[in-house]
Protein backbone atom coordinates (compact mmCIF):
# COMPACT_ATOMS: atom_id res chain seq x y z
CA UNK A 1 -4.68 -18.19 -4.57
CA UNK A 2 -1.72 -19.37 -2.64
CA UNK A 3 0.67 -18.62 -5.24
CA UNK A 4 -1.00 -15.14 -5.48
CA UNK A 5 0.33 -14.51 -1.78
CA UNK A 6 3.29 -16.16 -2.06
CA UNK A 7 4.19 -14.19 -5.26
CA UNK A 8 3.53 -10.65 -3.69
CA UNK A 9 5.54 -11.32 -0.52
CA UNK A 10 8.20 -12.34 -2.53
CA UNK A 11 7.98 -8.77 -4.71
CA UNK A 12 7.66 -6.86 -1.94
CA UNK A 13 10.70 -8.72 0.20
CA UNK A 14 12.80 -8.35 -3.02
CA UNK A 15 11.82 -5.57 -5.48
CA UNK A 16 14.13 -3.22 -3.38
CA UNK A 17 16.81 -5.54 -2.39
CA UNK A 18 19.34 -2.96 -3.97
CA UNK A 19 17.32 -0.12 -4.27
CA UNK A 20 17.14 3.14 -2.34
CA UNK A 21 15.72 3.73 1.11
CA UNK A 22 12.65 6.11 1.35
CA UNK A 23 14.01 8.89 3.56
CA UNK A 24 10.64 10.70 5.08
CA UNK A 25 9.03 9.46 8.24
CA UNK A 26 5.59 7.95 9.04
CA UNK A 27 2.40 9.88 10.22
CA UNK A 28 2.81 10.59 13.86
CA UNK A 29 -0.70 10.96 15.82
CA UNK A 30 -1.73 7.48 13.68
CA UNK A 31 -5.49 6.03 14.59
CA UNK A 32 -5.54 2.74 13.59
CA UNK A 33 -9.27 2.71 14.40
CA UNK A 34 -9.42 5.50 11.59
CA UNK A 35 -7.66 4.36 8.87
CA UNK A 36 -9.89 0.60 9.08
CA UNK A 37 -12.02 -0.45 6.43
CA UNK A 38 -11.38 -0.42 2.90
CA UNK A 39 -9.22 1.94 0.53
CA UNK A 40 -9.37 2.45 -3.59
CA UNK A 41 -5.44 2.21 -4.81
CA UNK A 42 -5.25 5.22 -6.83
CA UNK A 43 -1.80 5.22 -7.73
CA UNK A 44 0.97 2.56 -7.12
CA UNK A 45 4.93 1.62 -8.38
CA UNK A 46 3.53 -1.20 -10.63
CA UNK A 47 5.34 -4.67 -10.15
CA UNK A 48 5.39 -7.92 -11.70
CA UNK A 49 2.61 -9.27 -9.69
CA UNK A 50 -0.16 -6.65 -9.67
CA UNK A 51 0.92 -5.88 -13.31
CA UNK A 52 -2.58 -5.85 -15.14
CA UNK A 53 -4.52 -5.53 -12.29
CA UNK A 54 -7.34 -2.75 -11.75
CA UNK A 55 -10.15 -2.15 -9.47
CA UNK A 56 -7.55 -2.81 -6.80
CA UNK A 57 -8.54 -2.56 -3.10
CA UNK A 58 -7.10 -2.98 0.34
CA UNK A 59 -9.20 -3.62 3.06
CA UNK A 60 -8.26 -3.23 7.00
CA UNK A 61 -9.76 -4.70 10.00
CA UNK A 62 -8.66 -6.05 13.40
CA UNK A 63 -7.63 -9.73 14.04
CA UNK A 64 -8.91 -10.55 17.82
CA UNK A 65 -5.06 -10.58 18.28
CA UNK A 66 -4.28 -7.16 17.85
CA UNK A 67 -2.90 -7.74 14.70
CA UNK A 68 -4.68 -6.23 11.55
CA UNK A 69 -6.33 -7.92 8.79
CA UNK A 70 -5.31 -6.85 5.26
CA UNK A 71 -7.35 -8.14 2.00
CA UNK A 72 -6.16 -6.97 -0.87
CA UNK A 73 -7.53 -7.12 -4.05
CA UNK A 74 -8.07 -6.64 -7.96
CA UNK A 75 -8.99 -7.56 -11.38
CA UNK A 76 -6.66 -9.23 -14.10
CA UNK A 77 -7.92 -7.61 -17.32
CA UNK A 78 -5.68 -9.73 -19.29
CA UNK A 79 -6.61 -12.75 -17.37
CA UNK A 80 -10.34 -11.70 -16.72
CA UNK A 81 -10.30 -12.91 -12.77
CA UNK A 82 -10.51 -11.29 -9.80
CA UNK A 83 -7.57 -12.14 -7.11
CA UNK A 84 -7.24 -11.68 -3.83
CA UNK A 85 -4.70 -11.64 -0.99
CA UNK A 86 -5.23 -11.92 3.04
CA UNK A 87 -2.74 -10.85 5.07
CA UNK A 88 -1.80 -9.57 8.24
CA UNK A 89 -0.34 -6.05 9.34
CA UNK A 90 1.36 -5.30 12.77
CA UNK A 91 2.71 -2.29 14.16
CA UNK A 92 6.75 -1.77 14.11
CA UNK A 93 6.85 0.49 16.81
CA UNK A 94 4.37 2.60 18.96
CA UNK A 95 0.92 2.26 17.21
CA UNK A 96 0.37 6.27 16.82
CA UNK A 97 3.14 6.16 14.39
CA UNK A 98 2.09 5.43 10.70
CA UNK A 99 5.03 2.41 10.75
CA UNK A 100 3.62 -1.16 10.28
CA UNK A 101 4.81 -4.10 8.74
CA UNK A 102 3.10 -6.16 6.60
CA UNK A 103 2.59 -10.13 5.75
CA UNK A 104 1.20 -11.92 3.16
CA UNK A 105 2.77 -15.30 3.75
CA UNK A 106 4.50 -17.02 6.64
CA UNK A 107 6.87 -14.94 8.39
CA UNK A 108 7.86 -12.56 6.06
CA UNK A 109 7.20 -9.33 6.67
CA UNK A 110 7.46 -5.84 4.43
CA UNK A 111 7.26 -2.43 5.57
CA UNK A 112 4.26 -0.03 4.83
CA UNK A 113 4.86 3.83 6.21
CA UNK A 114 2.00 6.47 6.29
CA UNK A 115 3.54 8.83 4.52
CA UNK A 116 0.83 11.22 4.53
CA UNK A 117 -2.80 10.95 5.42
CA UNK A 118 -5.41 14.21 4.65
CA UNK A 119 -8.66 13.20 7.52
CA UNK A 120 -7.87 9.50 6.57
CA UNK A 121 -9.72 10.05 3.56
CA UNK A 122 -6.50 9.99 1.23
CA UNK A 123 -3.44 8.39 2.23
CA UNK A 124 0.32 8.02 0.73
CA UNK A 125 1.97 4.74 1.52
CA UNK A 126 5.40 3.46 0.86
CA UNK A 127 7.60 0.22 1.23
CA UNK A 128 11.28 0.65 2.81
CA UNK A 129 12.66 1.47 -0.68
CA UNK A 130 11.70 3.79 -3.29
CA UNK A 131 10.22 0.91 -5.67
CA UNK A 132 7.14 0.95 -3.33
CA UNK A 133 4.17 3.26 -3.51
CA UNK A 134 0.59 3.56 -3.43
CA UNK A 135 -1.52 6.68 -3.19
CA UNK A 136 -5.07 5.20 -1.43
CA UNK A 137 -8.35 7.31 -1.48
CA UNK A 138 -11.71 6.26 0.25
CA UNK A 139 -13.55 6.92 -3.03
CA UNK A 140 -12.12 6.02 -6.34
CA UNK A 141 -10.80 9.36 -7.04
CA UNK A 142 -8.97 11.61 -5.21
CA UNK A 143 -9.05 15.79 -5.64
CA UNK A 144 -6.30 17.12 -7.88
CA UNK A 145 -4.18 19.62 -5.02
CA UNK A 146 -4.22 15.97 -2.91
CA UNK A 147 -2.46 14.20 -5.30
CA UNK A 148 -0.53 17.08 -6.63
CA UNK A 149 0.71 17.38 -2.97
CA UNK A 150 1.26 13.38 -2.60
CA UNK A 151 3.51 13.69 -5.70
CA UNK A 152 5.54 16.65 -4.50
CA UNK A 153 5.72 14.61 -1.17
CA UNK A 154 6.85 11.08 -3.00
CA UNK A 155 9.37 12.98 -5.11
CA UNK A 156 11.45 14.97 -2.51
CA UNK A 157 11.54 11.25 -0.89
CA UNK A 158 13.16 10.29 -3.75
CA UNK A 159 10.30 8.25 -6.08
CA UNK A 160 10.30 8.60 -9.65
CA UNK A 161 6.65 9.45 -9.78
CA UNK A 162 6.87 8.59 -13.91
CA UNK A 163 6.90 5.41 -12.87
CA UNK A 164 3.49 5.51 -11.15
CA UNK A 165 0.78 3.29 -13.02
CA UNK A 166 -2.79 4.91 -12.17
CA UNK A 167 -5.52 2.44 -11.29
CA UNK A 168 -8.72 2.25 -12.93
CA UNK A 169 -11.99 1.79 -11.22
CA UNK A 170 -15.23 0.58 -13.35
């Protein structure tokens, strides 16, 4: 489990070291309060350590700090186990803008922007480079002119949406 954490940070620190920056800007007029509880990833830039991994979930809630509590988490279908990763999520900035940053181990931090958010039933989340994305639904599907839309969005920001590995749920 630790190694789980410790191996996500690391992708997310690192997967864009030399990568482009995504260019749009966060959701302004962000609820936190909202956006809590848990999301079905849809869509998401696959990387080496969530490769072979669906039924993958991320679940919000507030720490009695302030900060937010992220669990994430998913099946291995090659490996047959669930895994799981708690984290912690802070806001960058003002806390109506869609700008946190995000934890999984120690003090390393990666960025997660609200890209776009439809009645924070759908969402469209990226990392500070273009090798981060997720497209997050409150069900486990999402309506086709959403995620048309959310792809249009992702691509003028400069994602290769090809690239995009899309999640089962069973």
């Amino acid at each position: 489990m630790k190694s789980f954490l410790i191996l996500i940070t690391v992708a997310l620190l690192f997967t864009g070291c030399s990568s482009s920056s995504v260019t749009t800007q966060p959701v302004q007029d962000f609820d936190l309060n909202r956006y809590l509880g848990q999301w079905y990833e849809i869509a998401r830039i696959d990387f080496k350590y969530e490769k072979n991994m669906d039924n993958t979930t991320a679940n919000y809630s507030k720490n009695s700090n302030g900060t937010v509590k992220v669990v994430n988490r998913g099946y291995d279908f090659v490996k047959k186990v669930w895994k799981e990763a708690e984290g912690k999520a802070k806001f960058r900035g003002e806390p109506t803008v869609g700008a946190l940053k995000v934890s999984f181990f120690g003090p390393f931090y990666s960025d997660y922007n609200i890209l776009a958010l439809d009645d924070y039933k759908y969402a469209l989340v990226a990392g500070k480079t273009v090798d981060n994305l997720w497209i997050l639904s409150r069900e486990k599907t999402i309506p086709d002119d959403i995620k048309k839309r959310y792809l249009e969005i992702a691509m003028e920001a400069g994602f290769d949406t090809s690239r995009l590995y899309w999640v089962e749920h069973d």
